[in-house]
PDB file of N, CA and C in Angstrom:
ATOM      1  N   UNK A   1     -14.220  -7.926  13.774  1.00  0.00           N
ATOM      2  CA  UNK A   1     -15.368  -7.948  14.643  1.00  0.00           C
ATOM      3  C   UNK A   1     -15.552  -6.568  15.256  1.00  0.00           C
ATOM      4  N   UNK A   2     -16.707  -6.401  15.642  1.00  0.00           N
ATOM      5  CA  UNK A   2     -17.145  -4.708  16.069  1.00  0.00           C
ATOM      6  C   UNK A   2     -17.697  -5.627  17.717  1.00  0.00           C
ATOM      7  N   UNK A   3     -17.687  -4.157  18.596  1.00  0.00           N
ATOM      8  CA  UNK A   3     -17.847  -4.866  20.210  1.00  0.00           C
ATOM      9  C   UNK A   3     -19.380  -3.719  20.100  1.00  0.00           C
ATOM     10  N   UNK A   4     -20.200  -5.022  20.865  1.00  0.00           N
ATOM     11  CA  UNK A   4     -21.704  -3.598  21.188  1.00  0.00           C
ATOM     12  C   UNK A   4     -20.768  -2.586  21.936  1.00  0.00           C
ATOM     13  N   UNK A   5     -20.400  -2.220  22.562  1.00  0.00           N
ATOM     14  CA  UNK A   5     -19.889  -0.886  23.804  1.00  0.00           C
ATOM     15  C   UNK A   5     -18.994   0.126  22.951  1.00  0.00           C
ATOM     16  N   UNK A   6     -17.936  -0.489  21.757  1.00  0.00           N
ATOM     17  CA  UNK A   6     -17.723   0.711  20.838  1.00  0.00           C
ATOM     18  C   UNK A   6     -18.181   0.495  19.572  1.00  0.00           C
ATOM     19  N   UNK A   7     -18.316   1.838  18.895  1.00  0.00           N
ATOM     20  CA  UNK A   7     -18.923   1.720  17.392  1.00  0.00           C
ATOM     21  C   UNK A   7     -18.269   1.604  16.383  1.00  0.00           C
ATOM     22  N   UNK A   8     -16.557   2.747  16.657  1.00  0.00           N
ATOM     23  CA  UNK A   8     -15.436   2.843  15.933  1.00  0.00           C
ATOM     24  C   UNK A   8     -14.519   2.351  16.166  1.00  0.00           C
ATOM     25  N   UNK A   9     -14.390   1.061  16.908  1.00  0.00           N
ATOM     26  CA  UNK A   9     -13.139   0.101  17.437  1.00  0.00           C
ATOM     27  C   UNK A   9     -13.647  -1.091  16.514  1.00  0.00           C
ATOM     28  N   UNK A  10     -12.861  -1.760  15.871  1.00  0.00           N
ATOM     29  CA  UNK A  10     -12.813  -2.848  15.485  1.00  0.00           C
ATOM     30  C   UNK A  10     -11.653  -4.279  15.920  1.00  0.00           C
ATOM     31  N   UNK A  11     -11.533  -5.152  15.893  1.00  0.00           N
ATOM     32  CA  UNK A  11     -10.686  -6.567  16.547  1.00  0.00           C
ATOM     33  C   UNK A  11     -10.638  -7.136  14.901  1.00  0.00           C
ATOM     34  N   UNK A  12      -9.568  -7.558  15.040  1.00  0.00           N
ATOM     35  CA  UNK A  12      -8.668  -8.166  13.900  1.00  0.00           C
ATOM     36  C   UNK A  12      -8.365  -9.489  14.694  1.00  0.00           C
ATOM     37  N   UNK A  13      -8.639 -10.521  13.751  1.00  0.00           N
ATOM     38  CA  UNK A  13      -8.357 -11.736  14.621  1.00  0.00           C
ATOM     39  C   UNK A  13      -8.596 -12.672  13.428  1.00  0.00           C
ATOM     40  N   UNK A  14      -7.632 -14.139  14.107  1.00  0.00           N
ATOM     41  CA  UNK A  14      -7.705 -15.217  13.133  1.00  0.00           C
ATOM     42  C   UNK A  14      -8.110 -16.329  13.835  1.00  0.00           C
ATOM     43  N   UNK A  15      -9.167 -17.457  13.349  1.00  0.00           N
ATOM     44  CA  UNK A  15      -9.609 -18.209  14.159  1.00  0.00           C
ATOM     45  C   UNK A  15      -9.986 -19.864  13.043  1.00  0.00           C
ATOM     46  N   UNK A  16      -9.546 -20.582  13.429  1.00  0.00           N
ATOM     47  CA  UNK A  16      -9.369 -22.084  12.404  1.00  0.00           C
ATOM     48  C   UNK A  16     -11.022 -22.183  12.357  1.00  0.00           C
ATOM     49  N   UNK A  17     -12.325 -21.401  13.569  1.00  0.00           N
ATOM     50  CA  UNK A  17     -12.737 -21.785  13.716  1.00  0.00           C
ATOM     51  C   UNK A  17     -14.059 -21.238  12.596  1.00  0.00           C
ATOM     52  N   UNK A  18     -15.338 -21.293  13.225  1.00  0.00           N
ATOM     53  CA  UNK A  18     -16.413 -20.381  12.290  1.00  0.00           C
ATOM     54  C   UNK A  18     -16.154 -19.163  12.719  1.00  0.00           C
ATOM     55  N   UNK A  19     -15.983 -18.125  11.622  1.00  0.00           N
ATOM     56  CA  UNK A  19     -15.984 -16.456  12.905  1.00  0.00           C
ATOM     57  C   UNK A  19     -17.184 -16.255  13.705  1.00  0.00           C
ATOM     58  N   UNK A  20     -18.109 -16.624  13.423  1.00  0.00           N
ATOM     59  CA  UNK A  20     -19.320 -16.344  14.428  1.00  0.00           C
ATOM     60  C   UNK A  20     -19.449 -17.342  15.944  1.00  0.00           C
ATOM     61  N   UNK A  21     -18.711 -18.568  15.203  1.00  0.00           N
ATOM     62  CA  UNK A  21     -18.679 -19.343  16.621  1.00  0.00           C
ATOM     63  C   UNK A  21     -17.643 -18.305  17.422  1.00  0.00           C
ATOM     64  N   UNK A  22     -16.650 -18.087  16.768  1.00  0.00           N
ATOM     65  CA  UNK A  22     -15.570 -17.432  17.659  1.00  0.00           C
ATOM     66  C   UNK A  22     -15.623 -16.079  18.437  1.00  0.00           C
ATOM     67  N   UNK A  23     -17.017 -15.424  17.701  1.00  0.00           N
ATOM     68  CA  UNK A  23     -17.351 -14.190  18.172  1.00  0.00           C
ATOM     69  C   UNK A  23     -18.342 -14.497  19.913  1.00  0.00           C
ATOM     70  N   UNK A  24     -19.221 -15.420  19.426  1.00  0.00           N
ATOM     71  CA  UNK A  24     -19.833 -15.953  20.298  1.00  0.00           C
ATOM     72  C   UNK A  24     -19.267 -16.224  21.680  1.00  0.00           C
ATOM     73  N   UNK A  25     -17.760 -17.261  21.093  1.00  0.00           N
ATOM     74  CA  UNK A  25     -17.298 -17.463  22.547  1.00  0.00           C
ATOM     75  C   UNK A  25     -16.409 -16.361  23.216  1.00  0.00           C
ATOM     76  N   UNK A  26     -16.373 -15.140  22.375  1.00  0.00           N
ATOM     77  CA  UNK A  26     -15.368 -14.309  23.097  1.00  0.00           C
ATOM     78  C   UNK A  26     -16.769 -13.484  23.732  1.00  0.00           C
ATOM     79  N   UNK A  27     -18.089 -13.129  23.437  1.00  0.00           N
ATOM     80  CA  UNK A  27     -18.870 -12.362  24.153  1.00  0.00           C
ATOM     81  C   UNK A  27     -19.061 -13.457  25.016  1.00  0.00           C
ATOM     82  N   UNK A  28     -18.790 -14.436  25.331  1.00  0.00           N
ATOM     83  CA  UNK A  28     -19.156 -15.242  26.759  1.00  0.00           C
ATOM     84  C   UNK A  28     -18.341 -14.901  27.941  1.00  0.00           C
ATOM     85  N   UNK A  29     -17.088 -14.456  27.366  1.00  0.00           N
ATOM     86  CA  UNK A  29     -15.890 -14.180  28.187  1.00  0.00           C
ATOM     87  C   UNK A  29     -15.740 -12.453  28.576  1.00  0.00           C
ATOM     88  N   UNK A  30     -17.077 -12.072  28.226  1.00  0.00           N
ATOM     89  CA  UNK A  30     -16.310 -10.308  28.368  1.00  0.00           C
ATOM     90  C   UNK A  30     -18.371 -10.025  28.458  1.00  0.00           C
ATOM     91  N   UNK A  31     -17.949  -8.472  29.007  1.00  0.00           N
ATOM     92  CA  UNK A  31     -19.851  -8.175  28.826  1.00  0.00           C
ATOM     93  C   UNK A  31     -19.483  -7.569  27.426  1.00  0.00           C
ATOM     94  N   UNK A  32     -21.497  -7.053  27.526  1.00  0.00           N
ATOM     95  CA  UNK A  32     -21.368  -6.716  25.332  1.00  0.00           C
ATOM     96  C   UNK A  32     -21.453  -8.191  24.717  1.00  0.00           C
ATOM     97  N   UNK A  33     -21.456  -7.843  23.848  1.00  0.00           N
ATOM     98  CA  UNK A  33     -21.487  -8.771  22.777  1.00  0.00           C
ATOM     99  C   UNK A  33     -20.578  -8.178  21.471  1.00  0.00           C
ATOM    100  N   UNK A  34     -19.529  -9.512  21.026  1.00  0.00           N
ATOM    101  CA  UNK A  34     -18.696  -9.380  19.665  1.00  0.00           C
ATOM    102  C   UNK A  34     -19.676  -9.636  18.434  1.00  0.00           C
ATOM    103  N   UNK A  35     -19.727  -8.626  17.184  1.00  0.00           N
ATOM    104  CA  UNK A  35     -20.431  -9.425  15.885  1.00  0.00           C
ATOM    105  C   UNK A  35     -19.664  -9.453  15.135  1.00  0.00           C
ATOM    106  N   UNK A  36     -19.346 -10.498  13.847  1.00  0.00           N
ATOM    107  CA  UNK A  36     -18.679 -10.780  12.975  1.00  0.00           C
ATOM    108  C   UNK A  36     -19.336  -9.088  12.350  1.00  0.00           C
ATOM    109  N   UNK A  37     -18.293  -8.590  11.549  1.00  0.00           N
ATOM    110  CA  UNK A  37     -18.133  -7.228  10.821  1.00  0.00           C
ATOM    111  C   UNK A  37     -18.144  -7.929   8.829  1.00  0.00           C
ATOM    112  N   UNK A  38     -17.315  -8.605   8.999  1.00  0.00           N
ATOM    113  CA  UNK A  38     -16.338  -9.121   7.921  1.00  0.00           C
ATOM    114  C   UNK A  38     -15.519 -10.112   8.000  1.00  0.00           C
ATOM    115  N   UNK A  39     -15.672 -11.243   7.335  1.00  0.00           N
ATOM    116  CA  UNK A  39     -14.726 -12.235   7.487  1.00  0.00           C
ATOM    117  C   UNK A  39     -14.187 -12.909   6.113  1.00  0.00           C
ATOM    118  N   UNK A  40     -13.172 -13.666   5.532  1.00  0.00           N
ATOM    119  CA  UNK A  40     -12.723 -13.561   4.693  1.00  0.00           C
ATOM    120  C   UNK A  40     -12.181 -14.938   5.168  1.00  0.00           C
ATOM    121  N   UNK A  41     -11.881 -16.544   4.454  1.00  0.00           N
ATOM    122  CA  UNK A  41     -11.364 -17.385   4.504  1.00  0.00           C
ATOM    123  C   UNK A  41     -10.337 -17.196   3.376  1.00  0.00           C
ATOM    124  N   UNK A  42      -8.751 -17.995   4.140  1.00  0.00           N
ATOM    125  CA  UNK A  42      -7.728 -17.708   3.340  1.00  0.00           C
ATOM    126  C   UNK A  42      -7.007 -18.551   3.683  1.00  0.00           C
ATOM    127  N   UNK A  43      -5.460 -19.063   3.000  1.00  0.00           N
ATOM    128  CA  UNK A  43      -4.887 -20.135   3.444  1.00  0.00           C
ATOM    129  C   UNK A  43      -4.053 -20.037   4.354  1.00  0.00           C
ATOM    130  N   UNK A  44      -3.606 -18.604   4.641  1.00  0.00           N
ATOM    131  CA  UNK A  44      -2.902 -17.880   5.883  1.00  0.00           C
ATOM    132  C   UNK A  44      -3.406 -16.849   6.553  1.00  0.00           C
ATOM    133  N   UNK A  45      -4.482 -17.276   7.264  1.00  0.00           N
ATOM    134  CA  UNK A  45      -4.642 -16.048   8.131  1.00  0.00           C
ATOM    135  C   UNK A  45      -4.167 -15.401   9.039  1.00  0.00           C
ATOM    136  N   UNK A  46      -3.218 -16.413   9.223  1.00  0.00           N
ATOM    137  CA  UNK A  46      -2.565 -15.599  10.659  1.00  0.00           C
ATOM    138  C   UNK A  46      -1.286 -14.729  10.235  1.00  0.00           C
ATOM    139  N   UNK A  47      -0.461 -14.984   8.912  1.00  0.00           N
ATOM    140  CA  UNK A  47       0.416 -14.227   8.052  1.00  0.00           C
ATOM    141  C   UNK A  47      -0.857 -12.838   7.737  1.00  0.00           C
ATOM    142  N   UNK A  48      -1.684 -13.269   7.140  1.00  0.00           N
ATOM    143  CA  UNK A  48      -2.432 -11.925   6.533  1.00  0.00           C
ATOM    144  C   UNK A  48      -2.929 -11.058   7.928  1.00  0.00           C
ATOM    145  N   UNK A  49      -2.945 -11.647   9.282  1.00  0.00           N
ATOM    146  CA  UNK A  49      -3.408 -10.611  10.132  1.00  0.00           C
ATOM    147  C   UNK A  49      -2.251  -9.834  10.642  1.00  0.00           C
ATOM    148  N   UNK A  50      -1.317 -10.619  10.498  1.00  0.00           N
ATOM    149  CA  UNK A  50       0.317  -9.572  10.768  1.00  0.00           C
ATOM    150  C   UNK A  50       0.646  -8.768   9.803  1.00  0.00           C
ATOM    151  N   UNK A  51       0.525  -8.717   8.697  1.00  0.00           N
ATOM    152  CA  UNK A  51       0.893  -7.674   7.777  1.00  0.00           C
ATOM    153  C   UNK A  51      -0.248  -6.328   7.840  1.00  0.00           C
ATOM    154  N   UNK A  52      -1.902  -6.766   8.096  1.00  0.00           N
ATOM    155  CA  UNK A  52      -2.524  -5.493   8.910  1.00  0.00           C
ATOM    156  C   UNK A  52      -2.173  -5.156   9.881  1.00  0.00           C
ATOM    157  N   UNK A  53      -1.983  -5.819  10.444  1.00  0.00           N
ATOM    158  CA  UNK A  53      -1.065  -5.369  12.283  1.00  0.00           C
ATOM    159  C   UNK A  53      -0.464  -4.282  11.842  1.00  0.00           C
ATOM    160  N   UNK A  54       1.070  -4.484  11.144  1.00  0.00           N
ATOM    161  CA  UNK A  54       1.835  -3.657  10.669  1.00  0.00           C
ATOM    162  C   UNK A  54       1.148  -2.408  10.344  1.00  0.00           C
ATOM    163  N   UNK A  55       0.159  -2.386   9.118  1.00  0.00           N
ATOM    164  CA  UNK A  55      -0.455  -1.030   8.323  1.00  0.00           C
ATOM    165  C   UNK A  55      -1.136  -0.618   9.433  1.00  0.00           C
ATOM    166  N   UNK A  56      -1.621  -0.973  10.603  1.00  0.00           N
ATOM    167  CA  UNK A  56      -2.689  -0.589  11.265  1.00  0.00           C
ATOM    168  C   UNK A  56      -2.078  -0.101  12.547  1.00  0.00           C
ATOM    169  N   UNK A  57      -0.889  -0.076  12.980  1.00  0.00           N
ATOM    170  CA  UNK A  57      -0.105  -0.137  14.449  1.00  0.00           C
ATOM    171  C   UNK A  57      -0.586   0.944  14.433  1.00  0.00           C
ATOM    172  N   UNK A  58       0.044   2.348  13.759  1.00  0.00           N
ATOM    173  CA  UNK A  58      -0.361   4.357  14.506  1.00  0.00           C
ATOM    174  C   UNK A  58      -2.328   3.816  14.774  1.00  0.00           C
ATOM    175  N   UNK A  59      -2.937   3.041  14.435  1.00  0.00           N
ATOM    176  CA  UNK A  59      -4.333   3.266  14.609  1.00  0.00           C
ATOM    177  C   UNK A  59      -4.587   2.238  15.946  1.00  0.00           C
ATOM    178  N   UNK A  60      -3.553   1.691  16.310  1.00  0.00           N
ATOM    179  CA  UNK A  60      -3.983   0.508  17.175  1.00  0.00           C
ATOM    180  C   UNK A  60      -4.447   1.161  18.524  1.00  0.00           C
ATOM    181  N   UNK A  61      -5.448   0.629  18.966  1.00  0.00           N
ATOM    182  CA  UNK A  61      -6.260   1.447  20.529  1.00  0.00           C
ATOM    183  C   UNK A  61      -5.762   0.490  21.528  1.00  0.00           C
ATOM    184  N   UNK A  62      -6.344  -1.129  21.476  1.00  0.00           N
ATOM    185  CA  UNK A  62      -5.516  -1.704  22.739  1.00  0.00           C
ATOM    186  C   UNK A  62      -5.480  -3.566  21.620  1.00  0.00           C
ATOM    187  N   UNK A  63      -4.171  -3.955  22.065  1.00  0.00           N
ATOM    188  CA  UNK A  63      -4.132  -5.211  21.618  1.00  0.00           C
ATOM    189  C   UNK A  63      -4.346  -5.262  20.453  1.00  0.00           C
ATOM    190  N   UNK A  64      -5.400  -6.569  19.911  1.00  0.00           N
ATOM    191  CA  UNK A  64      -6.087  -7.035  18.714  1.00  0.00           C
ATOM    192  C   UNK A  64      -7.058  -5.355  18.503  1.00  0.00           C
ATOM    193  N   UNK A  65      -7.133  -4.290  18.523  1.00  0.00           N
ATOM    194  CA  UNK A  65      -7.972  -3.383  18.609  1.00  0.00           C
ATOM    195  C   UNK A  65      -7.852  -2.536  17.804  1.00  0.00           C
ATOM    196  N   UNK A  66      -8.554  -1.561  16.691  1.00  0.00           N
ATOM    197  CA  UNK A  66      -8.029  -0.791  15.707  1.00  0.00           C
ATOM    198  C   UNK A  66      -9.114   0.207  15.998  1.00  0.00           C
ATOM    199  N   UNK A  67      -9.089   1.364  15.864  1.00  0.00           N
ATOM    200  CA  UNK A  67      -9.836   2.816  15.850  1.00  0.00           C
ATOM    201  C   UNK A  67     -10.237   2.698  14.536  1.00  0.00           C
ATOM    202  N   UNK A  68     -10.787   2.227  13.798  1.00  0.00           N
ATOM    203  CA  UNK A  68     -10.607   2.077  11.895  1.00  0.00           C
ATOM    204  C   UNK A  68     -12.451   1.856  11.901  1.00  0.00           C
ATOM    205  N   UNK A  69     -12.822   2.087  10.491  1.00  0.00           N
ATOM    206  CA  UNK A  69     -13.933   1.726  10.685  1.00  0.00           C
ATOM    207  C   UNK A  69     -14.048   0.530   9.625  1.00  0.00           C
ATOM    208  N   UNK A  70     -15.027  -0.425   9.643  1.00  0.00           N
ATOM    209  CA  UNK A  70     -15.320  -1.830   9.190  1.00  0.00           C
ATOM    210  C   UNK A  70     -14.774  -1.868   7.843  1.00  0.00           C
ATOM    211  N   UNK A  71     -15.409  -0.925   6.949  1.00  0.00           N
ATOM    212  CA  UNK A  71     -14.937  -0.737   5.482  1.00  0.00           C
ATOM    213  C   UNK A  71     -13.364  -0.474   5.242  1.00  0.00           C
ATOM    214  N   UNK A  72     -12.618   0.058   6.255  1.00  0.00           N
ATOM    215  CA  UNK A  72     -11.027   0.341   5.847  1.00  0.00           C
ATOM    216  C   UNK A  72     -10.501  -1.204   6.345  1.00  0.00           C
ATOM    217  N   UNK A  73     -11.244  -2.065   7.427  1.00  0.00           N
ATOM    218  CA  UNK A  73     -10.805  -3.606   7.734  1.00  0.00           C
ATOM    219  C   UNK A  73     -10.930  -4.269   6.650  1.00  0.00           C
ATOM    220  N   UNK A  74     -11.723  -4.174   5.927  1.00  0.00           N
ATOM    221  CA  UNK A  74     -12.001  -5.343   5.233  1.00  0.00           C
ATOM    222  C   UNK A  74     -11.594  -4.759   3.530  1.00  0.00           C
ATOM    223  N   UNK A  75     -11.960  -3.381   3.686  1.00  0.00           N
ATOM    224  CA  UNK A  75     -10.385  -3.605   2.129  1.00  0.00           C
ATOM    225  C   UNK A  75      -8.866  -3.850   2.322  1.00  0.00           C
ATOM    226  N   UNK A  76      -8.837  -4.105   3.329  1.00  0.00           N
ATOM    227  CA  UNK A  76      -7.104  -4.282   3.917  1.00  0.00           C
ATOM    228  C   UNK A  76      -7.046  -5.636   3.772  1.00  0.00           C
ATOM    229  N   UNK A  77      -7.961  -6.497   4.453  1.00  0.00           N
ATOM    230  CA  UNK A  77      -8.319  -7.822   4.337  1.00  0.00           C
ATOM    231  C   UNK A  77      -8.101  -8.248   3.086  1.00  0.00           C
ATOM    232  N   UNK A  78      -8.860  -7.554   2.455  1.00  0.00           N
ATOM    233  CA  UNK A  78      -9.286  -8.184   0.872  1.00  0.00           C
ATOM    234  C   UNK A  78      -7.857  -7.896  -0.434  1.00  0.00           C
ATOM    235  N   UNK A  79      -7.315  -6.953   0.050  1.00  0.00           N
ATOM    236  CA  UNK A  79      -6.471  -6.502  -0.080  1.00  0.00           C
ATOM    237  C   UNK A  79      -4.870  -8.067  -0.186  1.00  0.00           C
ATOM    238  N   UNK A  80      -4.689  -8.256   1.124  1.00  0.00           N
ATOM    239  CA  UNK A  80      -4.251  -8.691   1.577  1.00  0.00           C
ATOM    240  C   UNK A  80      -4.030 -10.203   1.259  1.00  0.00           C
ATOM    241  N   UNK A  81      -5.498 -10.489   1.198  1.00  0.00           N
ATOM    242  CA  UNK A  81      -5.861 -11.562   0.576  1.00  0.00           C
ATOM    243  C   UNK A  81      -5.422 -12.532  -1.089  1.00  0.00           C
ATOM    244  N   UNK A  82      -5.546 -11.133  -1.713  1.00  0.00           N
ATOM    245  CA  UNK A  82      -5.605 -11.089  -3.024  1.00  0.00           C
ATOM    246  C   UNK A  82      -3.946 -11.202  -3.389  1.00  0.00           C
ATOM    247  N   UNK A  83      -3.183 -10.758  -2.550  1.00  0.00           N
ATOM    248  CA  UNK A  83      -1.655 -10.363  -3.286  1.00  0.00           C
ATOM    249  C   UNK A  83      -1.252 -12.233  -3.700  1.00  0.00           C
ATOM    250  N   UNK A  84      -0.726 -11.746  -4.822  1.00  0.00           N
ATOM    251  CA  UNK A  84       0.379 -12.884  -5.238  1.00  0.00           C
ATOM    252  C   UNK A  84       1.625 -12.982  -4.589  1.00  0.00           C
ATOM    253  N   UNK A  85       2.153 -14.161  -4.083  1.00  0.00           N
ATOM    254  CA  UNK A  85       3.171 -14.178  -3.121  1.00  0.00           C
ATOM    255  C   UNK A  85       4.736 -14.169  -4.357  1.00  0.00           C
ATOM    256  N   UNK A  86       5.296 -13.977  -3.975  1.00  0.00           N
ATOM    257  CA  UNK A  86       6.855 -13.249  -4.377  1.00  0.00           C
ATOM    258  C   UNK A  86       7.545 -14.629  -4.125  1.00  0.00           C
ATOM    259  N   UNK A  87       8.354 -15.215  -5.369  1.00  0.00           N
ATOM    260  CA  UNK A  87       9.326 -16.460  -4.946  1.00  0.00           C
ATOM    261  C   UNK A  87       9.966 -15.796  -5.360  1.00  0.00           C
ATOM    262  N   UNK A  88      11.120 -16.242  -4.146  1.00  0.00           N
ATOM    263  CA  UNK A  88      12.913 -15.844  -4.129  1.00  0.00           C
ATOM    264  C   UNK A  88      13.582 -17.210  -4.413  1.00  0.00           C
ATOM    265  N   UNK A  89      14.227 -16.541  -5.546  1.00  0.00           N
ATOM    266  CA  UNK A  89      15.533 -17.706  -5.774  1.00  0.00           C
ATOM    267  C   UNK A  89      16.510 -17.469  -5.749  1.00  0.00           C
ATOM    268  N   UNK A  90      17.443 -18.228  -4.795  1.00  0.00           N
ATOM    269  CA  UNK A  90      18.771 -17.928  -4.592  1.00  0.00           C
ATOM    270  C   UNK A  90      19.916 -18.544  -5.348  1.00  0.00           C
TER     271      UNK A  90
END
C-alpha cells in the first residue's frame, strides 16, 4: 500500500481480508488516505511478508514501512510467491 502524505514509502502487510477493505479501514484510523499499490493472494501470506521483511530491513523507514518504490514491492511479492517450497527429510 502507498500513504497520500508519502510517494516513496510503501506498507507491506497481510490481511485474511479484501486489501482494499483493509486499506480503507486503516485510512479511517490515521489522516491521508492508504491505496492498495499491489496485492497478490497466496496460501501464506504472512510467511511471504517475513521473508520481504528480511530482504527489505537496510530499507525499512518505520515498522510495516519500506523507502522502496511499488515496482521493487511487488517483484519481491511475486517473487516470493512463485518459489517452490524445499522438503526436508530426515
Amino acid at each position: 500500500m502507498a500513504h497520500s502524505f508519502f510517494s516513496d514509502v510503501i506498507r507491506i502487510g497481510c490481511t485474511p481480508d479484501r486489501p482494499s477493505e483493509y486499506a480503507q479501514a486503516l485510512s479511517q484510523k490515521s489522516p491521508g488516505e492508504y491505496r492498495v499499490v499491489f496485492s497478490l493472494a497466496c496460501s501464506n501470506p504472512c510467511q511471504v511478508k517475513k521473508q520481504i521483511r528480511e530482504y527489505l530491513n537496510a530499507q525499512e523507514y518505520v515498522n510495516e514501512f519500506y523507502q522502496i518504490s511499488a515496482q521493487v514491492a511487488e517483484k519481491l511479492l511475486k517473487r516470493e510467491v512463485l518459489k517452490i517450497p524445499i522438503l526436508t527429510y530426515i
